[in-house]
C-alpha atoms as a PDB file:
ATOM      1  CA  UNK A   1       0.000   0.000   0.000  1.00  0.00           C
ATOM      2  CA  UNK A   2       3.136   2.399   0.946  1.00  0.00           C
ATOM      3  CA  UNK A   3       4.531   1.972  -2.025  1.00  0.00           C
ATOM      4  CA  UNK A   4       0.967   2.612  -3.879  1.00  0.00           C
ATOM      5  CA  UNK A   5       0.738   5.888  -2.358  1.00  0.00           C
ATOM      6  CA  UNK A   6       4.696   6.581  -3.035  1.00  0.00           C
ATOM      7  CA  UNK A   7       4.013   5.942  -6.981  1.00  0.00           C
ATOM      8  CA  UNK A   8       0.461   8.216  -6.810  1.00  0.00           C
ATOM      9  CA  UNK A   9       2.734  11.116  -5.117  1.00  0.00           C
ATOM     10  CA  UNK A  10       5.998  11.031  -7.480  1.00  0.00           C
ATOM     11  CA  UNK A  11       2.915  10.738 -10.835  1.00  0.00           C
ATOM     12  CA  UNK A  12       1.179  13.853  -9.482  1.00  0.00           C
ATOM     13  CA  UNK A  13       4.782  15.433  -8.559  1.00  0.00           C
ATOM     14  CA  UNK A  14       5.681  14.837 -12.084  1.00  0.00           C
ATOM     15  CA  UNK A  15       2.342  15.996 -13.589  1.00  0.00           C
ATOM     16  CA  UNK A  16       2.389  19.307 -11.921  1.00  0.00           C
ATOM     17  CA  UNK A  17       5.860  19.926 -13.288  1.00  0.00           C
ATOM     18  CA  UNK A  18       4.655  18.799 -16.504  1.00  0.00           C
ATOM     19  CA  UNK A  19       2.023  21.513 -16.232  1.00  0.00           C
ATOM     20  CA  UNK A  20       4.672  23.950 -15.033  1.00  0.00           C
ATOM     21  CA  UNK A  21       6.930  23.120 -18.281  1.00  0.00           C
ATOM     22  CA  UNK A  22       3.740  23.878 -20.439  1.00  0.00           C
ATOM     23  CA  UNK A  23       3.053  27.073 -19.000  1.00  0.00           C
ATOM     24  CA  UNK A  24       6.381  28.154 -19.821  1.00  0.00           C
ATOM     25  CA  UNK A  25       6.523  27.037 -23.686  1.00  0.00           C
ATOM     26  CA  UNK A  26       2.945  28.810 -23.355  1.00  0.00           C
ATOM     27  CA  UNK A  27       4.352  31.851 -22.074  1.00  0.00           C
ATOM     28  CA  UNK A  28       7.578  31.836 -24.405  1.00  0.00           C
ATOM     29  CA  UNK A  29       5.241  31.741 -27.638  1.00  0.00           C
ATOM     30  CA  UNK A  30       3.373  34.831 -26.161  1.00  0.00           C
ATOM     31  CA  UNK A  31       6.287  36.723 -25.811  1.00  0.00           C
ATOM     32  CA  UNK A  32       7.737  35.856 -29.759  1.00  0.00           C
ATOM     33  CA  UNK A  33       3.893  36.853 -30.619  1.00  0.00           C
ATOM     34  CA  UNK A  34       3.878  40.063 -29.185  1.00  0.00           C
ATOM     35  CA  UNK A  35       7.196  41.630 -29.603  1.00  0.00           C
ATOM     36  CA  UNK A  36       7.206  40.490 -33.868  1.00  0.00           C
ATOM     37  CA  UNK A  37       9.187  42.859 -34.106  1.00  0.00           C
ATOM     38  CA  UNK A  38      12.512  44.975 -32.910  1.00  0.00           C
ATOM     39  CA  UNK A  39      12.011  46.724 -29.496  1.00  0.00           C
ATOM     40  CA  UNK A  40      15.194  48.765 -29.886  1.00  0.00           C
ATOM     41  CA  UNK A  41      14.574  50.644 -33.200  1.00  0.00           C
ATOM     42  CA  UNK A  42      11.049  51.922 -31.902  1.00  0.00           C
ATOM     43  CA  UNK A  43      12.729  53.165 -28.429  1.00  0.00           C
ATOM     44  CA  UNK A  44      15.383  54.579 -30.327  1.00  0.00           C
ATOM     45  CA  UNK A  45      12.962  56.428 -32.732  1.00  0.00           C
ATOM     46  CA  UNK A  46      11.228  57.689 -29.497  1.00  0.00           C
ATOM     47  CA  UNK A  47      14.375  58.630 -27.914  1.00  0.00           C
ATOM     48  CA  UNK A  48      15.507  60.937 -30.677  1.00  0.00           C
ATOM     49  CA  UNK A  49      12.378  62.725 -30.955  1.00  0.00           C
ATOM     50  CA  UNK A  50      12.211  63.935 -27.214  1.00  0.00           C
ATOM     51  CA  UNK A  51      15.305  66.053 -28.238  1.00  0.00           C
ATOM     52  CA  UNK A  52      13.467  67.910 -30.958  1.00  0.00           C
ATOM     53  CA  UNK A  53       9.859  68.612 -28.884  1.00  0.00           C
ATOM     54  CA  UNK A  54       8.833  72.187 -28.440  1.00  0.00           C
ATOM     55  CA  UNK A  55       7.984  72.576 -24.471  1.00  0.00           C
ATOM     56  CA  UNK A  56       4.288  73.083 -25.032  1.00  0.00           C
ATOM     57  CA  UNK A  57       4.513  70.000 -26.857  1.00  0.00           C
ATOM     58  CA  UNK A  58       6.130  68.513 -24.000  1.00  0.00           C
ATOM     59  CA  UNK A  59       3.312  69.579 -21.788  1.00  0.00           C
ATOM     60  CA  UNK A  60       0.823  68.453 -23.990  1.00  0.00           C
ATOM     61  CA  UNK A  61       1.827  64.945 -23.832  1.00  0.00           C
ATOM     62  CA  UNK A  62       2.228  64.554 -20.485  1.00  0.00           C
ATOM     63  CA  UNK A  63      -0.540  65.298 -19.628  1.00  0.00           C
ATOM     64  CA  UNK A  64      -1.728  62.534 -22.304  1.00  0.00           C
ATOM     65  CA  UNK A  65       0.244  59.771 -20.974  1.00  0.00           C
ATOM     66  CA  UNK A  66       1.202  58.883 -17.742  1.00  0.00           C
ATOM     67  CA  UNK A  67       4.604  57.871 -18.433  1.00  0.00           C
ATOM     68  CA  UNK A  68       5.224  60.880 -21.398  1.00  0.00           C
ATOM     69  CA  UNK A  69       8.513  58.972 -22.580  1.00  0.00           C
ATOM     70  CA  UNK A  70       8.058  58.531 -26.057  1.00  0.00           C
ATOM     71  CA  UNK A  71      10.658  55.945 -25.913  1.00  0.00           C
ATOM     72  CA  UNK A  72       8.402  53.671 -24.024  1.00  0.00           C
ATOM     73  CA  UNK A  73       5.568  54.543 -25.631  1.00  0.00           C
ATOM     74  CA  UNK A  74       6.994  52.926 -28.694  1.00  0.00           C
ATOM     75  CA  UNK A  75       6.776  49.501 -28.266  1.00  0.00           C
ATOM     76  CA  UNK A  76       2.812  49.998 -26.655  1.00  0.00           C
ATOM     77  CA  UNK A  77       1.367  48.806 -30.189  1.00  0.00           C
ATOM     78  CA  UNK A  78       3.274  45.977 -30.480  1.00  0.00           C
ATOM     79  CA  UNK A  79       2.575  45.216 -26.985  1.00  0.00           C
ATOM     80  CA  UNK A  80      -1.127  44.983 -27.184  1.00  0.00           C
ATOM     81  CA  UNK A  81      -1.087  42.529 -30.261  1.00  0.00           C
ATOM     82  CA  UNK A  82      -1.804  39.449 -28.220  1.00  0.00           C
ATOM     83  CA  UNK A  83      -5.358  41.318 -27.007  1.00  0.00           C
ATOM     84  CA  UNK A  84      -7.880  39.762 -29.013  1.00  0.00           C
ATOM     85  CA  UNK A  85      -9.270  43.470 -28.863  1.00  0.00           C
ATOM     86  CA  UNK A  86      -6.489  44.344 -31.108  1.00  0.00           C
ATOM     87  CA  UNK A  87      -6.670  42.281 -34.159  1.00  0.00           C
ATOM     88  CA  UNK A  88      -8.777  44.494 -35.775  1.00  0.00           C
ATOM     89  CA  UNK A  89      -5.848  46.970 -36.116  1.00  0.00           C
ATOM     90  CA  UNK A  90      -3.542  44.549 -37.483  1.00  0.00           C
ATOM     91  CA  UNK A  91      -3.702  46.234 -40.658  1.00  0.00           C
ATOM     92  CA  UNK A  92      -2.839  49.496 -39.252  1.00  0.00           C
ATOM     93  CA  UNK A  93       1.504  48.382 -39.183  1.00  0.00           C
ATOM     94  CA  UNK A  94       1.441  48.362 -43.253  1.00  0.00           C
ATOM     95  CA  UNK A  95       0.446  49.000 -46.431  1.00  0.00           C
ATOM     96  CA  UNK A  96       0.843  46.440 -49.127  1.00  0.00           C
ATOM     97  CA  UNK A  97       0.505  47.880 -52.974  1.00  0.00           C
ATOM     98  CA  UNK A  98       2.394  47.295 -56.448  1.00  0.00           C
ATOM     99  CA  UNK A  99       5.862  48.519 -56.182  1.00  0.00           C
ATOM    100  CA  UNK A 100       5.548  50.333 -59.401  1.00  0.00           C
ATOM    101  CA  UNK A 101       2.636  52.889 -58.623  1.00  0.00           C
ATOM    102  CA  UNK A 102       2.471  55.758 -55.454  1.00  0.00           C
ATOM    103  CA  UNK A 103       0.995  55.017 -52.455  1.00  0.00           C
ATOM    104  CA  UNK A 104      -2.225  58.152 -53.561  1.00  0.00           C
ATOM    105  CA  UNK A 105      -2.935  56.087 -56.856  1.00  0.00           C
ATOM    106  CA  UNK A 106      -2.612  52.611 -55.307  1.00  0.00           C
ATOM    107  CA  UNK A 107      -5.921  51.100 -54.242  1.00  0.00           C
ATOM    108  CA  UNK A 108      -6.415  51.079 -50.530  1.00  0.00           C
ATOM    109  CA  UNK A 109      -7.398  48.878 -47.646  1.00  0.00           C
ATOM    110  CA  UNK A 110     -10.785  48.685 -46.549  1.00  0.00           C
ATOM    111  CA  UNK A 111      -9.350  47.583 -43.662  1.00  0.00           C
ATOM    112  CA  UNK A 112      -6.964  50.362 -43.477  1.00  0.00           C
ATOM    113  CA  UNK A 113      -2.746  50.388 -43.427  1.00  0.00           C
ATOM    114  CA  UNK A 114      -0.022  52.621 -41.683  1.00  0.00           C
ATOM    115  CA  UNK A 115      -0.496  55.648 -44.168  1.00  0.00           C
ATOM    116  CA  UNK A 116      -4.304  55.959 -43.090  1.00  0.00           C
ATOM    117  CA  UNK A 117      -3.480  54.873 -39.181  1.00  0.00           C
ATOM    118  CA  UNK A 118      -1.400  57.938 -38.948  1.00  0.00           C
ATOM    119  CA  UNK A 119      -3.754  60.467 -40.518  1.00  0.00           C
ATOM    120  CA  UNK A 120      -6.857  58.625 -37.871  1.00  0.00           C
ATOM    121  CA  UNK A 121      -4.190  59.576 -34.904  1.00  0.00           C
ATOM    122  CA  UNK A 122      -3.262  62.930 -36.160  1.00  0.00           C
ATOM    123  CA  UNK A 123      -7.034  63.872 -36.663  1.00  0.00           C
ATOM    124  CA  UNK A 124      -7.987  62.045 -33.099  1.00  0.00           C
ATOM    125  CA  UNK A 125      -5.013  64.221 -30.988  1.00  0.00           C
ATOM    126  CA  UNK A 126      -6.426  67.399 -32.704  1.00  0.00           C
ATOM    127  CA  UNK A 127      -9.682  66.843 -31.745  1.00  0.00           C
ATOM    128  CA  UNK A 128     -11.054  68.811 -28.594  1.00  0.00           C
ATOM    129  CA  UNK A 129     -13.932  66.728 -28.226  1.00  0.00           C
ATOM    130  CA  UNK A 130     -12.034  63.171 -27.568  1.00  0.00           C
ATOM    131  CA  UNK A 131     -10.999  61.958 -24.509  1.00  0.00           C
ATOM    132  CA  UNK A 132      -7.945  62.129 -22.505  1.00  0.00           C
ATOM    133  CA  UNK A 133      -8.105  57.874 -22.715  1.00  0.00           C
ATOM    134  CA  UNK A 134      -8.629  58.107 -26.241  1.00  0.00           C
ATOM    135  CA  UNK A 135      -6.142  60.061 -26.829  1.00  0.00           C
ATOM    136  CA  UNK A 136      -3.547  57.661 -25.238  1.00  0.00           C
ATOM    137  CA  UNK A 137      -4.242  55.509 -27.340  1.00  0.00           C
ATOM    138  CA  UNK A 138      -4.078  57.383 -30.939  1.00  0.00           C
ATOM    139  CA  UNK A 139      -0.981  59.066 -29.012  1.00  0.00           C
ATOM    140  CA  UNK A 140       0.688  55.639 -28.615  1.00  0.00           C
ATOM    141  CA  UNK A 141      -0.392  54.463 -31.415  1.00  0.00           C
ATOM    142  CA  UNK A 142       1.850  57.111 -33.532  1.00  0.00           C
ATOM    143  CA  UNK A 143       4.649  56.860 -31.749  1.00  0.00           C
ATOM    144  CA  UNK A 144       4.656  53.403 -32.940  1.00  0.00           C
ATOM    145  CA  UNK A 145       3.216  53.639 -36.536  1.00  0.00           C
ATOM    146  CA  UNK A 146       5.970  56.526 -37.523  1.00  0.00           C
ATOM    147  CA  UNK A 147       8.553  54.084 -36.642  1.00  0.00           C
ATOM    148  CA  UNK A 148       6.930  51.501 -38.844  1.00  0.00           C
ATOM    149  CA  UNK A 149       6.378  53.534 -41.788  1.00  0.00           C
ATOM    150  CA  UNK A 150       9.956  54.100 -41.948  1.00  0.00           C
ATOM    151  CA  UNK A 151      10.879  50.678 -41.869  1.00  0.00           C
ATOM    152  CA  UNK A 152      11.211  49.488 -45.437  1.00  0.00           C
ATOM    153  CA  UNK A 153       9.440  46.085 -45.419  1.00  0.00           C
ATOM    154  CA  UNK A 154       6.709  47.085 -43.557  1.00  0.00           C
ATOM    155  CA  UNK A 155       5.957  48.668 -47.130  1.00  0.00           C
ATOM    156  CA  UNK A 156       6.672  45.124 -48.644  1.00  0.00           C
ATOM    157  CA  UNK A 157       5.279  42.793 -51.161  1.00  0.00           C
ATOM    158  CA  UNK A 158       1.350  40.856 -49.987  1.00  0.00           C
ATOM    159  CA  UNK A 159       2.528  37.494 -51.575  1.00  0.00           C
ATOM    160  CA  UNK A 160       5.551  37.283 -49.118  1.00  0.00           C
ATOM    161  CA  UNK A 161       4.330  39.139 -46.053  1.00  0.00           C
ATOM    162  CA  UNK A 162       6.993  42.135 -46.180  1.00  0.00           C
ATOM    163  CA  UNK A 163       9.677  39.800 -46.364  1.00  0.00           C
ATOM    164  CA  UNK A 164       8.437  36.982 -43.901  1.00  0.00           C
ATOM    165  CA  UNK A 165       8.222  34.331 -46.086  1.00  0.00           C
ATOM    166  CA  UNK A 166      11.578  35.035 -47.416  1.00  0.00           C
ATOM    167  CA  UNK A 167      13.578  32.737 -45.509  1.00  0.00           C
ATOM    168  CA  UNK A 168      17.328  33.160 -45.412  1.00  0.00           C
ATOM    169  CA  UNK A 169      19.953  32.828 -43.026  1.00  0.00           C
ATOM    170  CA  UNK A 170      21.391  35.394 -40.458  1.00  0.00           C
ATOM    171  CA  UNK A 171      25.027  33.866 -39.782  1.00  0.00           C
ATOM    172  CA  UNK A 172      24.448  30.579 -40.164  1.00  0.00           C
ATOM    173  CA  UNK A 173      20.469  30.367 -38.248  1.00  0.00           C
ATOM    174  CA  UNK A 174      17.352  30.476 -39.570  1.00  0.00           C
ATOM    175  CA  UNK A 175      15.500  33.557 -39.900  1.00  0.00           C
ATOM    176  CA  UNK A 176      13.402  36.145 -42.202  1.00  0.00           C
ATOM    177  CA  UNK A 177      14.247  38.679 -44.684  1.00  0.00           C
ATOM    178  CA  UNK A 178      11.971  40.846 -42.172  1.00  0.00           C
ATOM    179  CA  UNK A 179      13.092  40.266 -39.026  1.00  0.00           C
ATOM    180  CA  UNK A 180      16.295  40.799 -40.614  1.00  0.00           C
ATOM    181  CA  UNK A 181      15.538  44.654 -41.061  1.00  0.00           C
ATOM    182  CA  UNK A 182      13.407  45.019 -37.939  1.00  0.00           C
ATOM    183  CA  UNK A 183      15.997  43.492 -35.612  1.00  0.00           C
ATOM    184  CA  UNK A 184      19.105  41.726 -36.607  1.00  0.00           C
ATOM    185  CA  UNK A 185      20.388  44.481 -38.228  1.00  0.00           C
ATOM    186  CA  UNK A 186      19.975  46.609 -35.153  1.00  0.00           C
ATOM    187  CA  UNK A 187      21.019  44.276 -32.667  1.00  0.00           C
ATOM    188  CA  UNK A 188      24.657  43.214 -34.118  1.00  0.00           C
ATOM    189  CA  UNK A 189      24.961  46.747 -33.582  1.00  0.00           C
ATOM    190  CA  UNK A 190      24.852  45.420 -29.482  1.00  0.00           C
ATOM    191  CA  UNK A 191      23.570  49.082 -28.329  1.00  0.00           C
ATOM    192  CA  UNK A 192      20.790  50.208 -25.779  1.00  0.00           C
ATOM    193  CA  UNK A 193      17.975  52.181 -27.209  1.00  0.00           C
ATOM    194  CA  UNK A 194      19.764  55.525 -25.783  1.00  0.00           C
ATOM    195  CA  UNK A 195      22.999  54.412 -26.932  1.00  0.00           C
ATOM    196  CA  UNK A 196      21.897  53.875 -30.255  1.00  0.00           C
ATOM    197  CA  UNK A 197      19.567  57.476 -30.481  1.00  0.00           C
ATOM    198  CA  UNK A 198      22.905  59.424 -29.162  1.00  0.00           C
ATOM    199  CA  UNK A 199      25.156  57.700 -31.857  1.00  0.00           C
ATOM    200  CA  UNK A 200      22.151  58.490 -34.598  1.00  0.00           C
ATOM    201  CA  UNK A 201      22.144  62.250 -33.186  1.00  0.00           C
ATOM    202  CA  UNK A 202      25.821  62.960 -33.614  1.00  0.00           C
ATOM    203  CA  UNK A 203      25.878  60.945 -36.989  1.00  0.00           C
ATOM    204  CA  UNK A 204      23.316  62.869 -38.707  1.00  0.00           C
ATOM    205  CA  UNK A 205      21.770  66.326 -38.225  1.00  0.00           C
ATOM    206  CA  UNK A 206      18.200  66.734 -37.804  1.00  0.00           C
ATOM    207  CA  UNK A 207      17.993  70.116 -40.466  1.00  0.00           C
ATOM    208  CA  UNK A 208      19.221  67.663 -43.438  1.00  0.00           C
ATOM    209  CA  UNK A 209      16.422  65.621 -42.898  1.00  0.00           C
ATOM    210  CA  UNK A 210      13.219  66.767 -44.975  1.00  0.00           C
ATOM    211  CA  UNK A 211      10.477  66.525 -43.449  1.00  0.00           C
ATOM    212  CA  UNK A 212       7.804  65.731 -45.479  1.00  0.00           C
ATOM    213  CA  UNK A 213       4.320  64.083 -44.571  1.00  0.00           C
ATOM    214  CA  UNK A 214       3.033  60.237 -44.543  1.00  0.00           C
ATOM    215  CA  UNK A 215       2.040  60.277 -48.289  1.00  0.00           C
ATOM    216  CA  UNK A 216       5.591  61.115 -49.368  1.00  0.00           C
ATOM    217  CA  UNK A 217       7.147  58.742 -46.415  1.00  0.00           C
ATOM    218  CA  UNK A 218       5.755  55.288 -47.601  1.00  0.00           C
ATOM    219  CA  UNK A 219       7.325  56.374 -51.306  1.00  0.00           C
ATOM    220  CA  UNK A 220      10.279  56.761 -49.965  1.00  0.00           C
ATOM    221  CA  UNK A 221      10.244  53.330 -47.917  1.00  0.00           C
ATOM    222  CA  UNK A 222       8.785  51.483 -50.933  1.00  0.00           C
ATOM    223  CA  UNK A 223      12.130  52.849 -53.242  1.00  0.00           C
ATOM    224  CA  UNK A 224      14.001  51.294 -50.478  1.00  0.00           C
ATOM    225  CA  UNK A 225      12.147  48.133 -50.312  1.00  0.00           C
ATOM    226  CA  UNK A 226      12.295  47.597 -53.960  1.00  0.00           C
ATOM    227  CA  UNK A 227      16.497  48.073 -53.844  1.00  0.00           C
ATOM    228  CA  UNK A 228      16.163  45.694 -50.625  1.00  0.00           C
ATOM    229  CA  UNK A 229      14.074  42.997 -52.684  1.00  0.00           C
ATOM    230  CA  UNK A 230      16.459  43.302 -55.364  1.00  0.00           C
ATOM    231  CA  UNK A 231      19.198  41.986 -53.777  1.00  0.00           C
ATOM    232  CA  UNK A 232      18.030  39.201 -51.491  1.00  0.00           C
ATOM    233  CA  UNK A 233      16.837  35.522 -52.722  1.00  0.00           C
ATOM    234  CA  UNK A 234      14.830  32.598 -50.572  1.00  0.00           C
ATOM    235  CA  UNK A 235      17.855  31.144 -48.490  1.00  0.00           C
ATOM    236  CA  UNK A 236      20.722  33.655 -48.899  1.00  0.00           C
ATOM    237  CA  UNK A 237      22.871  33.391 -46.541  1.00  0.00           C
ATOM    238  CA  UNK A 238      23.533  37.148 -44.950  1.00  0.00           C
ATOM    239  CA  UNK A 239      25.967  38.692 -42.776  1.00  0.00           C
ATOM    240  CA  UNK A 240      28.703  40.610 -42.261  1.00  0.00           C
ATOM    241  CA  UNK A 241      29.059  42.125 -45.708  1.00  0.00           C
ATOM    242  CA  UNK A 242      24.793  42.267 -45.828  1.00  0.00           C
ATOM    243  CA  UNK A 243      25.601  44.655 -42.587  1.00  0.00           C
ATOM    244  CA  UNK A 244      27.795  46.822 -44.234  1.00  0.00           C
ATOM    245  CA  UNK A 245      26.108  47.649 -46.886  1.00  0.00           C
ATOM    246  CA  UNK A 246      23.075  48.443 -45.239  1.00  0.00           C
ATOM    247  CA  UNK A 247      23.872  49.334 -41.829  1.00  0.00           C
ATOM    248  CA  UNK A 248      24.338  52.976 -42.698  1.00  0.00           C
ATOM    249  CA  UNK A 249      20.398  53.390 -44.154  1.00  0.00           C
ATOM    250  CA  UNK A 250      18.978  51.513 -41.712  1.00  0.00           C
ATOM    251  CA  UNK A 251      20.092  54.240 -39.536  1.00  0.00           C
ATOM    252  CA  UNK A 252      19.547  56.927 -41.237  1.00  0.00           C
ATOM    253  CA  UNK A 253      15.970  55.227 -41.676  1.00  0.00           C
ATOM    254  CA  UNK A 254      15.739  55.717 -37.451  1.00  0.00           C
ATOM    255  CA  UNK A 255      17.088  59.351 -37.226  1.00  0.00           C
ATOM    256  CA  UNK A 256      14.246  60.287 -40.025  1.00  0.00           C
ATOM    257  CA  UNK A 257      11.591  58.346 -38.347  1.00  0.00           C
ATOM    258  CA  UNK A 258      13.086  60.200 -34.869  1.00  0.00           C
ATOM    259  CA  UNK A 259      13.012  63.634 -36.575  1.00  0.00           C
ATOM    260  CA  UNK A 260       9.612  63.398 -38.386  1.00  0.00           C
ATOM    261  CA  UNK A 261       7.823  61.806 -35.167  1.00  0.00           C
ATOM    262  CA  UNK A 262       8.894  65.121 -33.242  1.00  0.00           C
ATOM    263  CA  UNK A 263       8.055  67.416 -36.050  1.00  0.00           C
ATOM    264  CA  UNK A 264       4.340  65.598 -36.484  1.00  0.00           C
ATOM    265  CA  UNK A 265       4.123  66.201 -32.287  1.00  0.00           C
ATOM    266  CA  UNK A 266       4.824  69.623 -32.860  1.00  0.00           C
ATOM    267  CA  UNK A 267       2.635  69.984 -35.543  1.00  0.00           C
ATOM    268  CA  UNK A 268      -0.004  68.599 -33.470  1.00  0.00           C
ATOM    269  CA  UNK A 269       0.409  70.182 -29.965  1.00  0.00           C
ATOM    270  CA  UNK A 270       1.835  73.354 -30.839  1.00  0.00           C
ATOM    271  CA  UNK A 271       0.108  75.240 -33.604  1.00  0.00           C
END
């Protein structure tokens, strides 16, 4: 009978660890779901474009957001992807059209895409009538969605998923042509988020930049895209020299984003 009960114990022992294990691989998937994509290029974005805010602007957004760092509020819309709540503004983090026509002649979403998201939040933060809640979330919501714009294969082809079904190699592993852009690229780099924006800032300077609205923005990501599609193929193998050659606009792609993000705030907050 002892030895019965021993057995029962060790089975339900190894059951509950079993459950423990699965609650982990559970909670590991989550995380890969909701941060798709590079947490460092948003913050760095973010970062850069505190240093260009007008004080009223300043003021305006904190009393919008509780936490008024722009850096944090970066990463909010990627954040809230695993809320079922959220799916219906999936759309919102791209814009997929032939690579040979502008983004005003291309047909658009019904759904909507990042170009449309931005003008919704610009409208929604000038608007008197809408809520201090509501306008956390539009406020967020930008942060995030300049960042994107600027990122060349969020601007990529429907058929392959801006560059997720273009599998290829990163040093030897298994990755995407997209993730590629959104984080490897970054991270080989090995810097924090602040690191990064004060390398970006005394790289580049913020009055060559033209400014420019979101219309003009996703034609200048989809010229990018179409050089980046141009010289990648299903299982490349990429790199070192892949880095240094594009190290340099994927950069400059951040201090724009950076620059334009404050400019829009401005724009916004202190007419």
């Amino acid at each position: 009978m002892l030895n019965i009960v021993v057995k029962s114990a060790r089975e339900t022992n190894i059951k509950s660890k079993l459950k423990m294990i699965n609650k982990f691989i559970c909670y590991i998937l989550m995380i890969s779901f909701i941060y798709p994509w590079g947490k460092t290029g948003h913050r760095a974005t973010g970062e850069i474009a505190e240093s260009y805010l007008t004080e009223k602007t300043r003021s305006e957004i904190s009393k919008i957001l509780k936490d008024p760092s722009l850096a944090v509020a970066s990463t909010w819309a990627d954040e809230m992807r695993s809320n079922p709540d959220f799916k219906k503004y999936s759309t919102w983090h791209y814009v997929n059209m032939p690579h040979n026509v502008r983004y005003v002649d291309s047909k658009k979403s019904s759904k909507g895409d990042v170009v449309q998201a931005i003008k919704i939040c610009k409208n929604k933060l000038k608007d008197s009538n809408v809520s201090i809640e509501e306008k956390a979330f539009y406020l967020r919501f930008l942060v995030h969605l300049i960042g994107d714009i600027h990122q060349p294969l969020h601007v990529g082809r429907a058929e392959d998923r801006g560059g997720n079904d273009i599998k290829v190699k990163w040093f030897g592993n298994d990755t995407n042509l997209h993730r590629v852009w959104d984080t490897h690229i970054i991270d080989d780099f090995q810097m924090s988020y602040t690191e990064l924006a004060m390398h970006l800032q005394n790289n580049f300077d913020a009055a060559d930049i033209k400014l420019m609205n979101e219309d003009q923005w996703i034609d200048e990501s989809q010229q990018i895209v179409n050089k980046v599609y141009s010289e990648v193929k299903n299982k490349d193998n990429l790199g070192y020299n892949y880095i240094y050659k594009n190290f340099d606009l994927v950069k400059l792609q951040l201090f724009k984003a950076g620059v334009r993000l404050a400019s829009t705030l401005n724009e916004i907050f202190d007419e």
